[in-house]
C-alpha atoms as a PDB file:
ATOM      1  CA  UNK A   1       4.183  -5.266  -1.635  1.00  0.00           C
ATOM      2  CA  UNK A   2       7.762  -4.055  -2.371  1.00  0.00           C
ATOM      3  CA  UNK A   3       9.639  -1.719  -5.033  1.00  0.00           C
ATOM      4  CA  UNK A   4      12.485  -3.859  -4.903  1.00  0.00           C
ATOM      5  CA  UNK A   5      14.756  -0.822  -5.022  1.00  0.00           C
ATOM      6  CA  UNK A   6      12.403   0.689  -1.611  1.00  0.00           C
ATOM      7  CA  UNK A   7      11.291  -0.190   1.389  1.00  0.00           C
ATOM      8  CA  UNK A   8       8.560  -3.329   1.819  1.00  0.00           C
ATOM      9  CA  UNK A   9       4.969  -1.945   2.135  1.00  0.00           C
ATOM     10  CA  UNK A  10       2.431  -4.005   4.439  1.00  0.00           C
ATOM     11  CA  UNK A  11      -1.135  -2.890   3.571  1.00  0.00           C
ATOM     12  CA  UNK A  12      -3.042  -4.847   6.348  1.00  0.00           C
ATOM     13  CA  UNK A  13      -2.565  -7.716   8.577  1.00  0.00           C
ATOM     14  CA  UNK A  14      -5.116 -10.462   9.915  1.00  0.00           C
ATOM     15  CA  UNK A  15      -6.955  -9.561  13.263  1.00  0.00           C
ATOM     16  CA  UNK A  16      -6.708 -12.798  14.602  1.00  0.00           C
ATOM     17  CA  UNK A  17      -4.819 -15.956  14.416  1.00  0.00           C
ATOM     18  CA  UNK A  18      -4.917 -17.906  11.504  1.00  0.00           C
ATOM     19  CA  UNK A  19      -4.972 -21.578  11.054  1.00  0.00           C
ATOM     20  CA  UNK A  20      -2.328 -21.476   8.576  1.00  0.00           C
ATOM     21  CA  UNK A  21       0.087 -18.509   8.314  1.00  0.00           C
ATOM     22  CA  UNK A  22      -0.312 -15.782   5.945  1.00  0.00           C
ATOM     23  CA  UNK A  23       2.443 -15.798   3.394  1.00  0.00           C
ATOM     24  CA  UNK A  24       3.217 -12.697   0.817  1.00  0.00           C
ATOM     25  CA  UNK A  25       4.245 -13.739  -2.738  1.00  0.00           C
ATOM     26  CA  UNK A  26       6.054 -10.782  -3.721  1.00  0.00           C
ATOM     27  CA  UNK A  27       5.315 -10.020  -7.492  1.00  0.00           C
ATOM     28  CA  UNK A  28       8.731  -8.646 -10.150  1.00  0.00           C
ATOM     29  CA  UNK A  29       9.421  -4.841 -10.462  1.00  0.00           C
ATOM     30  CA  UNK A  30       6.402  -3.000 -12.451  1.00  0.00           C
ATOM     31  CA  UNK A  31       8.162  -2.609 -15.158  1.00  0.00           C
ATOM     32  CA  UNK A  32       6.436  -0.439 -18.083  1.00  0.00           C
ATOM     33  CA  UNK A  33       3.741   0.467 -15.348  1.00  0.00           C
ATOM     34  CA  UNK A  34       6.449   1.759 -12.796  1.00  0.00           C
ATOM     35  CA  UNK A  35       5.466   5.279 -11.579  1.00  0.00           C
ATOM     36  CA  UNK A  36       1.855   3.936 -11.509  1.00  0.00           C
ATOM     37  CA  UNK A  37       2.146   0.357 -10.026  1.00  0.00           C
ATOM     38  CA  UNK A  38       4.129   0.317  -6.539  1.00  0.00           C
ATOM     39  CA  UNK A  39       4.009  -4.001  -6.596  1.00  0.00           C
ATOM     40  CA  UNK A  40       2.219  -6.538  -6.426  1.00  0.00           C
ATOM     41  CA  UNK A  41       1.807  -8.999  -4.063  1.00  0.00           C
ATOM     42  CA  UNK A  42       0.064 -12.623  -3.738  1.00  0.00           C
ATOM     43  CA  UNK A  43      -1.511 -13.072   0.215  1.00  0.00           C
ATOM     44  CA  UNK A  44      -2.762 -16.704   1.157  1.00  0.00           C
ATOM     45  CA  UNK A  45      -3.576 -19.767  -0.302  1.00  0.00           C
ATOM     46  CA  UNK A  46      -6.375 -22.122  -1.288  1.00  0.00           C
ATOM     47  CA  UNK A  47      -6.535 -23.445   2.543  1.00  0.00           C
ATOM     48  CA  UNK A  48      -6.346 -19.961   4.066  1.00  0.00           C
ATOM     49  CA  UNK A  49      -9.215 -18.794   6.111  1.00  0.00           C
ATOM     50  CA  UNK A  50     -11.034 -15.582   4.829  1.00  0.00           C
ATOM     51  CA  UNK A  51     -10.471 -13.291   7.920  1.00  0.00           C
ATOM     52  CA  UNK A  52     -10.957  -9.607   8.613  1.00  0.00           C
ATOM     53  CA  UNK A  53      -7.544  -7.469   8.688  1.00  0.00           C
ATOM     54  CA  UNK A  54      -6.712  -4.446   9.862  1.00  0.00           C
ATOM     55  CA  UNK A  55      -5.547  -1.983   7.336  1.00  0.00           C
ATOM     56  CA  UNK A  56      -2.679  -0.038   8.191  1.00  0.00           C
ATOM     57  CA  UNK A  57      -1.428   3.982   7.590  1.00  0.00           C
ATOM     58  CA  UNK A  58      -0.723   4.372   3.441  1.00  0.00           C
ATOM     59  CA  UNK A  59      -0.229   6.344   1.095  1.00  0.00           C
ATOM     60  CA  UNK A  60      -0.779   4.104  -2.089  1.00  0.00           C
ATOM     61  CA  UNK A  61      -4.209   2.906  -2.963  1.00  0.00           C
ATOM     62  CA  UNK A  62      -4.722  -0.791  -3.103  1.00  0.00           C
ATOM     63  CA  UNK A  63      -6.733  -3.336  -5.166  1.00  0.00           C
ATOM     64  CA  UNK A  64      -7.325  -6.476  -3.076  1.00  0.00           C
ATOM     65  CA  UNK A  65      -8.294  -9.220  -5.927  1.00  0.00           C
ATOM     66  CA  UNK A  66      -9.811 -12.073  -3.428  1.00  0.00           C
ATOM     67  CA  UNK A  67      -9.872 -14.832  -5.460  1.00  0.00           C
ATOM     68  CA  UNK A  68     -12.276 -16.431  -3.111  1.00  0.00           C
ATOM     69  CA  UNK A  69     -15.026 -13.885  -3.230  1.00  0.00           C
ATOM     70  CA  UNK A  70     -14.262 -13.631  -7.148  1.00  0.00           C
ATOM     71  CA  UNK A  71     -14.038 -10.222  -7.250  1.00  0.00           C
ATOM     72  CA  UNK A  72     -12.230  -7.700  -3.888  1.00  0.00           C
ATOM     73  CA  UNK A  73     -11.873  -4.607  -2.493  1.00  0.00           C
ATOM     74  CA  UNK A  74     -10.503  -0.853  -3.243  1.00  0.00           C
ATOM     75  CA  UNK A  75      -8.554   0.545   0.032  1.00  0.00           C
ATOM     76  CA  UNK A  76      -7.742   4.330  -0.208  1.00  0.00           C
ATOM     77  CA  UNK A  77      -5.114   6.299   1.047  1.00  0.00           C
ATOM     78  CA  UNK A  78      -5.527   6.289   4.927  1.00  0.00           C
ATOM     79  CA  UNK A  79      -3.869   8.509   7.563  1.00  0.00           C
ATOM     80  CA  UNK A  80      -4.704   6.434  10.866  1.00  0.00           C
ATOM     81  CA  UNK A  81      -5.102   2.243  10.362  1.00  0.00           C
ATOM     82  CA  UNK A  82      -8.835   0.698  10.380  1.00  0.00           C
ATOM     83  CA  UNK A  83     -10.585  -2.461  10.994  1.00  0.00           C
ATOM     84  CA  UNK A  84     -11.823  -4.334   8.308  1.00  0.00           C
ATOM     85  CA  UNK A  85     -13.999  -7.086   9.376  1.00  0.00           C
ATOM     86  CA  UNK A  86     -17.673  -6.584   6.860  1.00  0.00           C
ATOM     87  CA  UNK A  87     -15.294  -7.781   3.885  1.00  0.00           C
ATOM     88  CA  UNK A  88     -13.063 -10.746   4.754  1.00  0.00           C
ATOM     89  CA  UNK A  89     -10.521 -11.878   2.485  1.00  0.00           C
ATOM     90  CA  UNK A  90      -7.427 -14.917   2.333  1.00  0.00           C
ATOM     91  CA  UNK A  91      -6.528 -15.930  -1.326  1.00  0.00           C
ATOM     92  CA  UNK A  92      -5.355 -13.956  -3.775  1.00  0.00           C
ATOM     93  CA  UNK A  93      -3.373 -10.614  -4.957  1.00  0.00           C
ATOM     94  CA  UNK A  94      -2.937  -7.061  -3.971  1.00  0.00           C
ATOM     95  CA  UNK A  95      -1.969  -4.532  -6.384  1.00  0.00           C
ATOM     96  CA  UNK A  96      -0.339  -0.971  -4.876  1.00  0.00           C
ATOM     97  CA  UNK A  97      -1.194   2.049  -7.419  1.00  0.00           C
ATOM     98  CA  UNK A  98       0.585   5.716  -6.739  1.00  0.00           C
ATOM     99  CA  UNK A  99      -1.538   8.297  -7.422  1.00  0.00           C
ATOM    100  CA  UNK A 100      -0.686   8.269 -10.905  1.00  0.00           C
ATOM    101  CA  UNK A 101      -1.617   4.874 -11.186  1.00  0.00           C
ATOM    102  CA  UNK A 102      -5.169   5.586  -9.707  1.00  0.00           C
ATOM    103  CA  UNK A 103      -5.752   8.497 -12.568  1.00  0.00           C
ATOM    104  CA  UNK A 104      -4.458   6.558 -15.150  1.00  0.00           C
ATOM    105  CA  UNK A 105      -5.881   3.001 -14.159  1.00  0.00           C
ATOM    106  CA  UNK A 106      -9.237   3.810 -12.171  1.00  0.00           C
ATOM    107  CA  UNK A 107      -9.839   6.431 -14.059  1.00  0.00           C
ATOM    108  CA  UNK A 108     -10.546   8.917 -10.488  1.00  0.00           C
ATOM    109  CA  UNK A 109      -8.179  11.533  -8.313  1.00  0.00           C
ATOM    110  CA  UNK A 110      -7.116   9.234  -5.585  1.00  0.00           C
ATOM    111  CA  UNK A 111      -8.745  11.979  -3.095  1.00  0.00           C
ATOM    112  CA  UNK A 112     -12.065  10.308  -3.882  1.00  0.00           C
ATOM    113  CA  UNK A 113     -10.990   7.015  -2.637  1.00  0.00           C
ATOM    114  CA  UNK A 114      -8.876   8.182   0.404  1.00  0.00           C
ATOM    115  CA  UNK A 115      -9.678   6.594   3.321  1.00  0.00           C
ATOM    116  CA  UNK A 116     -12.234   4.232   2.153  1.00  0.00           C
ATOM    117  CA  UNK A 117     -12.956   1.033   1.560  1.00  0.00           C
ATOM    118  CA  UNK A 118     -15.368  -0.013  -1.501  1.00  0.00           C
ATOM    119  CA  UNK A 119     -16.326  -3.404  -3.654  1.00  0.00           C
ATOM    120  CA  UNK A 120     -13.965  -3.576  -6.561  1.00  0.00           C
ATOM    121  CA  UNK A 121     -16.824  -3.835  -8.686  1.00  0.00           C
ATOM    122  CA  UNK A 122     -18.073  -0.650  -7.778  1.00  0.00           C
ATOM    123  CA  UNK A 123     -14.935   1.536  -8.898  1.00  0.00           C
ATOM    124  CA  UNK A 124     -14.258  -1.410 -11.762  1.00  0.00           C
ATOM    125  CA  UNK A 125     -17.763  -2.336 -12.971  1.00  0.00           C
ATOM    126  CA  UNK A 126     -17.875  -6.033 -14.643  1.00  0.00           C
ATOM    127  CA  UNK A 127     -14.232  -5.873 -15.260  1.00  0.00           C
ATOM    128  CA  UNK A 128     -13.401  -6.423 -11.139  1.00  0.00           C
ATOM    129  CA  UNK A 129     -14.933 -10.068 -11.851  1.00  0.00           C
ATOM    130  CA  UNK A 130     -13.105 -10.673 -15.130  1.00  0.00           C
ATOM    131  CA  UNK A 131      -9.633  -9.606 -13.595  1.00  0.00           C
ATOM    132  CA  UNK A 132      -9.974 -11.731 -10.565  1.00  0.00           C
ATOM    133  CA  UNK A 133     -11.402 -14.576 -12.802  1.00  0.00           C
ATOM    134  CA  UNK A 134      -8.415 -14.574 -15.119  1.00  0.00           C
ATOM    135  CA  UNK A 135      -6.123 -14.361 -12.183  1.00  0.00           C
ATOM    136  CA  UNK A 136      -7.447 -16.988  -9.970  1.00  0.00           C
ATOM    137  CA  UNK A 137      -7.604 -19.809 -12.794  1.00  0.00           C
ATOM    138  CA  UNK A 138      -3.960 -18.622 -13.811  1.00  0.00           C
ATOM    139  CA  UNK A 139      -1.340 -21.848 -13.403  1.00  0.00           C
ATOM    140  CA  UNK A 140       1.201 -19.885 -11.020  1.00  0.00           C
ATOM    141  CA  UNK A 141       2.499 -16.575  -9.310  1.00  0.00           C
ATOM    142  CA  UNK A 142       4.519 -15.617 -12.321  1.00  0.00           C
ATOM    143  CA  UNK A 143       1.396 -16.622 -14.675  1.00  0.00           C
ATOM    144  CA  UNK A 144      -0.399 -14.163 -12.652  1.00  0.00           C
ATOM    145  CA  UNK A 145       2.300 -11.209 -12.630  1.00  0.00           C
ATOM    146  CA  UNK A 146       2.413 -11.495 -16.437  1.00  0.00           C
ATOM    147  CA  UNK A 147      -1.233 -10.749 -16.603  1.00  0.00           C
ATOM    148  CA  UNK A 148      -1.169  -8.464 -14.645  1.00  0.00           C
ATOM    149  CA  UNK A 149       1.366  -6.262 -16.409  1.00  0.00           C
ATOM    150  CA  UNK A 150      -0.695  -7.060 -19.921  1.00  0.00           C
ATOM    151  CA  UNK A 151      -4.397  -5.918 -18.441  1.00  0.00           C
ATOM    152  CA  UNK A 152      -3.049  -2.701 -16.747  1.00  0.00           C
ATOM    153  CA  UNK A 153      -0.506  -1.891 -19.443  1.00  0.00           C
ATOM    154  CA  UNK A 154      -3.669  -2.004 -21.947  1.00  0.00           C
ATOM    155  CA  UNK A 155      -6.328  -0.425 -19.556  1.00  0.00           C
ATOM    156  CA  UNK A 156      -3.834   2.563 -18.487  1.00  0.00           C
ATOM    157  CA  UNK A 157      -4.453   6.123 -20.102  1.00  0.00           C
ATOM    158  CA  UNK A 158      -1.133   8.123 -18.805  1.00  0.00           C
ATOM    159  CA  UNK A 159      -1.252  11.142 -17.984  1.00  0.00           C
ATOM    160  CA  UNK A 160       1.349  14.003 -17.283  1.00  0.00           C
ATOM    161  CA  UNK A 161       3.909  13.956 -14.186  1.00  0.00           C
ATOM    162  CA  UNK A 162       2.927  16.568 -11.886  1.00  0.00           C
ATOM    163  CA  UNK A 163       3.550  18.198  -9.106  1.00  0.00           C
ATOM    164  CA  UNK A 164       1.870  15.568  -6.660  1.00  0.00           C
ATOM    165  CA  UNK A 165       4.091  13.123  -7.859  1.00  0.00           C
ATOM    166  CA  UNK A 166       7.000  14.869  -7.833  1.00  0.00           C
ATOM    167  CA  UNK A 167       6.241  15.914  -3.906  1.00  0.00           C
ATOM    168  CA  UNK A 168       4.777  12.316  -3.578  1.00  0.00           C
ATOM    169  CA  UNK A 169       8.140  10.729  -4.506  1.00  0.00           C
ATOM    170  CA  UNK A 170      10.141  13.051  -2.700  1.00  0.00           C
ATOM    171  CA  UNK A 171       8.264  12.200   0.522  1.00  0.00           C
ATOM    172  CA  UNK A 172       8.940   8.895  -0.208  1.00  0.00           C
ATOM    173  CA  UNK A 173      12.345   8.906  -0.572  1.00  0.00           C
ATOM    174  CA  UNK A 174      13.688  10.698   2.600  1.00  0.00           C
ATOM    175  CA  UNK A 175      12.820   9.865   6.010  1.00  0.00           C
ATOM    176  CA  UNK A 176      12.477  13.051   7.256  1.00  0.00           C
ATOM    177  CA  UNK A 177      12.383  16.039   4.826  1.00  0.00           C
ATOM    178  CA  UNK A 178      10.552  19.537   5.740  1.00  0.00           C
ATOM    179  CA  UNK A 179       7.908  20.206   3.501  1.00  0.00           C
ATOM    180  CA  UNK A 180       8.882  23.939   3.596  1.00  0.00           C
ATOM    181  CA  UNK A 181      12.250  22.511   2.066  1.00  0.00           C
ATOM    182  CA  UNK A 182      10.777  20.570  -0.369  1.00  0.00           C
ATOM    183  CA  UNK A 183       8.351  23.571  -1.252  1.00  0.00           C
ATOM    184  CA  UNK A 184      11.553  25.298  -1.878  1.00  0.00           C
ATOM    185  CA  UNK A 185      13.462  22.652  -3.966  1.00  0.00           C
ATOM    186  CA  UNK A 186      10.272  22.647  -6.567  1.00  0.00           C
ATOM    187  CA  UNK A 187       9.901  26.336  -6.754  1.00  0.00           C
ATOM    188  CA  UNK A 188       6.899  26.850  -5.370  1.00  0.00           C
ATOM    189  CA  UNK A 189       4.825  27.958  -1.817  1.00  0.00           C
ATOM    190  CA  UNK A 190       4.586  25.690   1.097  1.00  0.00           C
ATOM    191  CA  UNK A 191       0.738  26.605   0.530  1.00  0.00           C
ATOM    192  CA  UNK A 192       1.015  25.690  -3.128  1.00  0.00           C
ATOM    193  CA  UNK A 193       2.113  22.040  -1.947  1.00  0.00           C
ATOM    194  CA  UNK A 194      -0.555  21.767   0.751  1.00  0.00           C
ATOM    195  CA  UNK A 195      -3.494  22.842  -1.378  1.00  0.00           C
ATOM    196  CA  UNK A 196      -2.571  20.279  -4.226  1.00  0.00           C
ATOM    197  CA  UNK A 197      -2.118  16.895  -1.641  1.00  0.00           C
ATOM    198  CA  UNK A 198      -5.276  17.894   0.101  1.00  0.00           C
ATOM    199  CA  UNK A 199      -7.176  18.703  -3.369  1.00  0.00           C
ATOM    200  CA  UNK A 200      -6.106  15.889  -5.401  1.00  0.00           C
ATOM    201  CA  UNK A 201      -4.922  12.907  -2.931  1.00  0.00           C
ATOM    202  CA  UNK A 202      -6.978  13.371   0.373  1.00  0.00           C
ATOM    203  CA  UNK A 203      -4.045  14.283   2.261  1.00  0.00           C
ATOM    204  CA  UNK A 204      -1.659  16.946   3.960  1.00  0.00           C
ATOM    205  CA  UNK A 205       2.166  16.831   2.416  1.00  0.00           C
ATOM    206  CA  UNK A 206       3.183  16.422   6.285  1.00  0.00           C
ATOM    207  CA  UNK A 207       0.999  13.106   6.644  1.00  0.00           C
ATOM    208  CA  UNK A 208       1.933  11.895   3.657  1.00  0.00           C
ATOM    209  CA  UNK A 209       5.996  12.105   5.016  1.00  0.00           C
ATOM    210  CA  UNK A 210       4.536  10.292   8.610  1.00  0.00           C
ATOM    211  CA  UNK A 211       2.799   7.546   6.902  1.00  0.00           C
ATOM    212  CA  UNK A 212       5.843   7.138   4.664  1.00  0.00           C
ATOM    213  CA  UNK A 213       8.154   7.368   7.273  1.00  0.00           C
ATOM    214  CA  UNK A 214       5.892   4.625   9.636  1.00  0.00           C
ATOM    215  CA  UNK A 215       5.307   2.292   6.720  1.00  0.00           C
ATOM    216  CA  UNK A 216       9.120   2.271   6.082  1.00  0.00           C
ATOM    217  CA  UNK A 217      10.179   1.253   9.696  1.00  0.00           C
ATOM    218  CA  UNK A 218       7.288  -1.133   9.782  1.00  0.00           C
ATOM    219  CA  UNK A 219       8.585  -3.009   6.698  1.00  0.00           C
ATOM    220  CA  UNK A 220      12.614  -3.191   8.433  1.00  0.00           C
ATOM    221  CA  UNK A 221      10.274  -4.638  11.346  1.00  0.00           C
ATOM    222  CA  UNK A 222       8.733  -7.318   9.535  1.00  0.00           C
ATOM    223  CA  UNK A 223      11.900  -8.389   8.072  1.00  0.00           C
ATOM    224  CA  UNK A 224      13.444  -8.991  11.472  1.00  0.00           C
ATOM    225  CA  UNK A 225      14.955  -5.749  12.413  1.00  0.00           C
ATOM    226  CA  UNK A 226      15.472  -4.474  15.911  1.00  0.00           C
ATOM    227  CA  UNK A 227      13.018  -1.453  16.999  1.00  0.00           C
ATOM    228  CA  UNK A 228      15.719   0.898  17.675  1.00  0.00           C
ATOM    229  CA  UNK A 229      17.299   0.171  14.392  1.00  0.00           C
ATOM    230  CA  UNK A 230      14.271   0.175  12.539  1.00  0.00           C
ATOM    231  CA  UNK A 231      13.448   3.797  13.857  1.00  0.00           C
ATOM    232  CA  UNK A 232      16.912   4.928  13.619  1.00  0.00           C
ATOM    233  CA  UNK A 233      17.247   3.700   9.825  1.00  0.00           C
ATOM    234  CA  UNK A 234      13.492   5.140   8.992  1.00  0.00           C
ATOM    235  CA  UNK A 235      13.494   8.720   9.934  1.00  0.00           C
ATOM    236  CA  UNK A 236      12.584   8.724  13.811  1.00  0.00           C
ATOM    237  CA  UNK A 237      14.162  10.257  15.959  1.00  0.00           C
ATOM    238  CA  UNK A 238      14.649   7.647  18.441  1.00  0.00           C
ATOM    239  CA  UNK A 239      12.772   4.124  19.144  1.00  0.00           C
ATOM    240  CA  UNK A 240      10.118   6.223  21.751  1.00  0.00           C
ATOM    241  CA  UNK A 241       9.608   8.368  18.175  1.00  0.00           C
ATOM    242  CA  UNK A 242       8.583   4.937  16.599  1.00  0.00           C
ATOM    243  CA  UNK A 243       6.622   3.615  19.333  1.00  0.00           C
ATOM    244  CA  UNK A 244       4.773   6.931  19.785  1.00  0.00           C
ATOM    245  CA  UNK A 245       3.866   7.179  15.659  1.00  0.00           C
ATOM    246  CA  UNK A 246       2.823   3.891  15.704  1.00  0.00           C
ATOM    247  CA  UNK A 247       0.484   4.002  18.624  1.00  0.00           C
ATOM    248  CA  UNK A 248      -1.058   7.291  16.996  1.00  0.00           C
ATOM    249  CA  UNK A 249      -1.286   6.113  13.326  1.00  0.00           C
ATOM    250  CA  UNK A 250      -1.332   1.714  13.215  1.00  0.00           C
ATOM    251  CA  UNK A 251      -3.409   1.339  17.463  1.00  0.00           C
ATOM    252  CA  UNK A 252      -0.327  -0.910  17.983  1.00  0.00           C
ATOM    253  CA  UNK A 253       3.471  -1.082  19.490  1.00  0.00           C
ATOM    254  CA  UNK A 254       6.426  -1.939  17.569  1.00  0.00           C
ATOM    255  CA  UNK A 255       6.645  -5.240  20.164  1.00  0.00           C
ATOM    256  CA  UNK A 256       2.942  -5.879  18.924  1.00  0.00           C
ATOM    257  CA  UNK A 257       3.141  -5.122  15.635  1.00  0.00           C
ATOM    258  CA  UNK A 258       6.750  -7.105  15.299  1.00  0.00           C
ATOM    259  CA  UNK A 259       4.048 -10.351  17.562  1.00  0.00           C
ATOM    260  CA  UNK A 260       1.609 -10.337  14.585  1.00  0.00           C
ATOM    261  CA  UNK A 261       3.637 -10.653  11.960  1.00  0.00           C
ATOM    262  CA  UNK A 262       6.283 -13.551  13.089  1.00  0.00           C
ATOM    263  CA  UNK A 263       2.942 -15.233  14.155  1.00  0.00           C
ATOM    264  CA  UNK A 264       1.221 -14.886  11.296  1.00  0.00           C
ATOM    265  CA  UNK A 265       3.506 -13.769   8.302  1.00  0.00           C
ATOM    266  CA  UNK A 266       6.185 -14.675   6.325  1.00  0.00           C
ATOM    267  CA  UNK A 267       7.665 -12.864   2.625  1.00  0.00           C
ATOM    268  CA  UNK A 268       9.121 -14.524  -0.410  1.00  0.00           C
ATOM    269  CA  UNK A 269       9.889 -13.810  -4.073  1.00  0.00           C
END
């Protein structure tokens, strides 16, 4: 998934080798949904293999529309990266929701989704099967990104910006702000902005900045940057920073990570 105007977002990769590669179909800017849709983002193809993936560190929630199954998977905000193997997928779209998307799309505070990983139809009832339904018959990628933007556009009840998104966005944005600073900037307590991630999005401000930080140099990665430069240009301190964070959050190494994707991955518009 990508903003366009930020850094590429991987949600999950496939934990083994595929007998095609995996190719991302990167969908247009949001649009009327931005500030509640991060991207969207077409995985697969009719010959790919259904596989398991592991889901990596993020801070958006994700709807996995497997067009094969006919209906997918919710993924919640996650602080460490997990194995998904019970609910394979390999055809079909991913949609990236802030957590002003979640409230105004799934209709929950993203807190009660954090970290875990449920049928689609279970947070969407019968319209998880419609949605994928429409999608999968849909001519083309831009058929589908069209569609997209008309079902959530009509299915979205907004709701005020708030202070979570306002920290949310600032975390984004920076590589490595303090949260005490941040705190500061809004006019509020360090405690104020801790309570208020934890309560309503399942985690603290200063994972929020890590994942953020990780997901950022693990995008420059998959578009062919160097590890050093990656971590330099992301917010690390050095490349033994990077390598360090991504042991601790993603279970792999920059070298690993950087293995899996050229075997297995490749990005276009």
């Amino acid at each position: 998934m990508d903003h366009r105007d930020g850094p590429l977002l991987i949600h999950s990769m496939p934990t083994q080798r595929l007998p095609v590669g995996c190719e991302s179909i990167l969908g247009p800017p949001p649009g009327r949904l931005r500030g509640h849709v991060l991207g969207y983002a077409g995985f697969g193809g009719p010959a790919a293999a259904r596989v398991g993936h592991r889901l990596l560190p993020i801070t958006a929630t994700t709807l996995v529309l497997d067009f094969a199954g006919g209906s997918g998977l919710v993924t919640g905000v996650r602080g460490r990266a997990h194995l998904e193997t019970r609910n394979p997928w390999g055809y079909g779209v991913t949609v990236a929701l802030t957590p002003a998307g979640v409230r105004g799309l799934l209709g929950v505070p993203s807190r009660e989704l954090a970290g875990e990983t449920l049928d689609l139809a279970a947070v969407l009832g019968a319209r998880a099967a419609e949605l994928t339904e429409r999608l999968a018959v849909a001519p083309g990628w831009p058929d589908r990104w069209r569609l997209l933007d008309q079902l959530l556009t009509a299915a979205l009840e907004p709701a005020p910006d708030d202070l979570l998104m306002t920290v949310w966005r600032r975390l984004h944005a920076e590589g490595r702000l303090r949260i005490g600073a941040v705190a500061a900037a809004l006019g509020v307590s360090r405690r104020r902005v801790e309570v208020v991630m934890r309560d309503q999005l399942g985690l603290s401000p200063g994972m929020v900045a890590r994942i953020a930080r990780l997901q950022r140099a693990t995008g420059l990665l998959a578009r062919g940057s160097r590890p050093a430069t990656a971590a330099a240009t992301a917010g690390f301190a050095d490349q033994a920073h990077l390598t360090r964070e991504m042991r601790a959050l993603g279970g792999l190494t920059p070298g690993e990570l950087c293995a899996i994707l050229q075997d297995h991955w490749s990005v276009r518009t």
